[in-house]
N, C-alpha and C. Protein backbone atom coordinates (compact mmCIF):
# COMPACT_ATOMS: atom_id res chain seq x y z
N UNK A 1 0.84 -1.19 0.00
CA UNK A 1 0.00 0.00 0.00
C UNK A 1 0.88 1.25 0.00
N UNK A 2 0.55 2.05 -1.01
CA UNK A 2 1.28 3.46 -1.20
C UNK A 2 1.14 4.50 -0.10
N UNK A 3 1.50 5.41 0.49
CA UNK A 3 1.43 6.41 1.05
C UNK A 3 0.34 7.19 0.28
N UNK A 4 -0.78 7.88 1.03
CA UNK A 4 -0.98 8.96 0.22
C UNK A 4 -0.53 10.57 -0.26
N UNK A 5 0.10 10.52 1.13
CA UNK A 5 0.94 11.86 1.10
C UNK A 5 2.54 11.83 1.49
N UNK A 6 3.89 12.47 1.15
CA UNK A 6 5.05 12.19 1.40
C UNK A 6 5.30 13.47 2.10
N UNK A 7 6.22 13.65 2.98
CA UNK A 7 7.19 14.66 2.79
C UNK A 7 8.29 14.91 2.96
N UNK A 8 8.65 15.68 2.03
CA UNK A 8 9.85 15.60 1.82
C UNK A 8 10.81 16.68 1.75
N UNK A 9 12.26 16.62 2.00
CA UNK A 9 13.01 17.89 2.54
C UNK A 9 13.14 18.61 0.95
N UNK A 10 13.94 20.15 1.41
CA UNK A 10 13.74 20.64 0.21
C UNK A 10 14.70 20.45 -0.90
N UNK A 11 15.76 19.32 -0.08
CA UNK A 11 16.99 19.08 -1.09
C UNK A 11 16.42 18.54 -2.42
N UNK A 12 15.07 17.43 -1.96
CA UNK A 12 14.34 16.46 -2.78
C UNK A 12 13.73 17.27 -3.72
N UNK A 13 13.07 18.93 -3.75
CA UNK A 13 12.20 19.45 -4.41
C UNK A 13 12.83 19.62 -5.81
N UNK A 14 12.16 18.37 -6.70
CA UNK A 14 12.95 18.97 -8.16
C UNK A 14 11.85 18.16 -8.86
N UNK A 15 11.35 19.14 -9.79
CA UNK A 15 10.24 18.57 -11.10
C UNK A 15 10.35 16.77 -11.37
N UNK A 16 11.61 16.62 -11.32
CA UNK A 16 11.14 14.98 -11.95
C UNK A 16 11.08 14.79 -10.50
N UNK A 17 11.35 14.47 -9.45
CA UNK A 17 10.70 14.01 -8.00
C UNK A 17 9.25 14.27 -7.73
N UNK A 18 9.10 15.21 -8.01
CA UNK A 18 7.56 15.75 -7.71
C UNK A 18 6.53 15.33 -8.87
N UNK A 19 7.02 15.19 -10.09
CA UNK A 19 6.36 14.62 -11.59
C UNK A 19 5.87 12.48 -11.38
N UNK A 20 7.15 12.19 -10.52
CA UNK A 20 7.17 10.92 -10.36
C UNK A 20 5.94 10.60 -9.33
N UNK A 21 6.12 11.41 -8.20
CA UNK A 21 5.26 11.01 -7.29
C UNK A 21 3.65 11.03 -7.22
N UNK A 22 3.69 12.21 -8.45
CA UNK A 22 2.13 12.22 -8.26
C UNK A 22 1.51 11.81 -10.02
N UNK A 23 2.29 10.79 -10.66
CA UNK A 23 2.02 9.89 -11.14
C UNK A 23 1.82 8.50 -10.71
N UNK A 24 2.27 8.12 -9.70
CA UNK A 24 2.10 7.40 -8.38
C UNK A 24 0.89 7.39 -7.71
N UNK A 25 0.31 8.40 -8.17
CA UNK A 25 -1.17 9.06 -6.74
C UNK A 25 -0.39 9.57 -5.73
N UNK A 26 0.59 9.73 -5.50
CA UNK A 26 1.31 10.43 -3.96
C UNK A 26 0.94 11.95 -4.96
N UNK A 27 0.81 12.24 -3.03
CA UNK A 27 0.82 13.99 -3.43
C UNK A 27 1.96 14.21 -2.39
N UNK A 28 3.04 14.74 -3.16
CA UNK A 28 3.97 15.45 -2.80
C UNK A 28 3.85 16.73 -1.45
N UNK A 29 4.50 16.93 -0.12
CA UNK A 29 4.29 18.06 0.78
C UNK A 29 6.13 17.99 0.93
N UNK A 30 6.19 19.39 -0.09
CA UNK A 30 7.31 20.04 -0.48
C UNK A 30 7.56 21.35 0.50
N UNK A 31 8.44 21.96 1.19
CA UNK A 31 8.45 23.21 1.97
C UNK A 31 9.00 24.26 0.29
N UNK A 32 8.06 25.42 0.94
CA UNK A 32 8.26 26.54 0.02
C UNK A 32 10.14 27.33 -0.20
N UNK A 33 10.20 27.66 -1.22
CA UNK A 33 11.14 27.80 -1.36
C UNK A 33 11.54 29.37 -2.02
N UNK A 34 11.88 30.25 -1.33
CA UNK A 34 12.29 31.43 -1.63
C UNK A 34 12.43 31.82 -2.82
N UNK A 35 11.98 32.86 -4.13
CA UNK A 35 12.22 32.95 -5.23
C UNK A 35 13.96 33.38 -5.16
N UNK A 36 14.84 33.05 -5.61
CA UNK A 36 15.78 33.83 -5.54
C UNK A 36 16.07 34.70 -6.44
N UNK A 37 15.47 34.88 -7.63
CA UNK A 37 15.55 36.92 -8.07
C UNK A 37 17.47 37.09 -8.50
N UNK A 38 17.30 37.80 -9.44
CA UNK A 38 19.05 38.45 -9.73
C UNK A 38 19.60 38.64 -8.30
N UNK A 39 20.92 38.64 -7.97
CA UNK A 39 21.73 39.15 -7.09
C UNK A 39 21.90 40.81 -7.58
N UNK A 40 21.78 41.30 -6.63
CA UNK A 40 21.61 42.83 -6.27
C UNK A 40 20.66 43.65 -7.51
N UNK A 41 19.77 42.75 -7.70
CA UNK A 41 18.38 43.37 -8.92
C UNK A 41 17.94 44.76 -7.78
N UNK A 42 17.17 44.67 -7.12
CA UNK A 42 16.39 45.37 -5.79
C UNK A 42 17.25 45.28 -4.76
N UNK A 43 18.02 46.56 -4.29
CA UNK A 43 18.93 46.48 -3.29
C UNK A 43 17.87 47.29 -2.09
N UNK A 44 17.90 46.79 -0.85
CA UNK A 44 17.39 48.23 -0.15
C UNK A 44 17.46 49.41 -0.18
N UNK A 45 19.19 49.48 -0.07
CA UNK A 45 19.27 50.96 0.10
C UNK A 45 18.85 51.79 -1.03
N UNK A 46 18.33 51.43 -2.34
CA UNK A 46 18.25 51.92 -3.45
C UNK A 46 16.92 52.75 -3.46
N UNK A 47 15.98 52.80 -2.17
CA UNK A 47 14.89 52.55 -1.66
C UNK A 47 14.59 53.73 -0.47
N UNK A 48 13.67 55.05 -0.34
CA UNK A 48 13.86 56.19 0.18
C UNK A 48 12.84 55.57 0.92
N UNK A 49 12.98 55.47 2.49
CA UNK A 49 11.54 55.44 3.34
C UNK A 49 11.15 56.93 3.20
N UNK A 50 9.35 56.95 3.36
CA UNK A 50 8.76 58.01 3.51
C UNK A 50 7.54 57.94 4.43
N UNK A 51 7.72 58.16 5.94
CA UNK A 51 6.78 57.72 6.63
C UNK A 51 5.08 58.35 6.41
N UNK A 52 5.18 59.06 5.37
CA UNK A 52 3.73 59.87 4.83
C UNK A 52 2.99 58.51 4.48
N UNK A 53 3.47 57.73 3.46
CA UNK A 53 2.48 56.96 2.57
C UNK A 53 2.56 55.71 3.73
């Protein structure tokens, strides 16, 4: 008997892992994973606080 649900760390989170499993009937419980975006695209300091708005 299959599991119905797995989970699994985020080293595991990769399209063919997650493609496999829920061809299986498993539904995959993957932890979210940060977009990571260009390195220094949006820097803070680039960024004026204005406590009005």
């Amino acid at each position: 008997m299959l599991p119905i649900t797995l989970a699994v760390d985020s080293g595991y989170k990769t399209p063919f892992n997650a493609q496999y499993l829920l061809e299986k009937t498993i539904i995959p419980a993957m932890p979210y994973t940060r977009p990571k975006g260009k390195p220094g695209y949006f820097r803070t300091k680039d960024f004026i606080y204005d406590e009005y708005y």
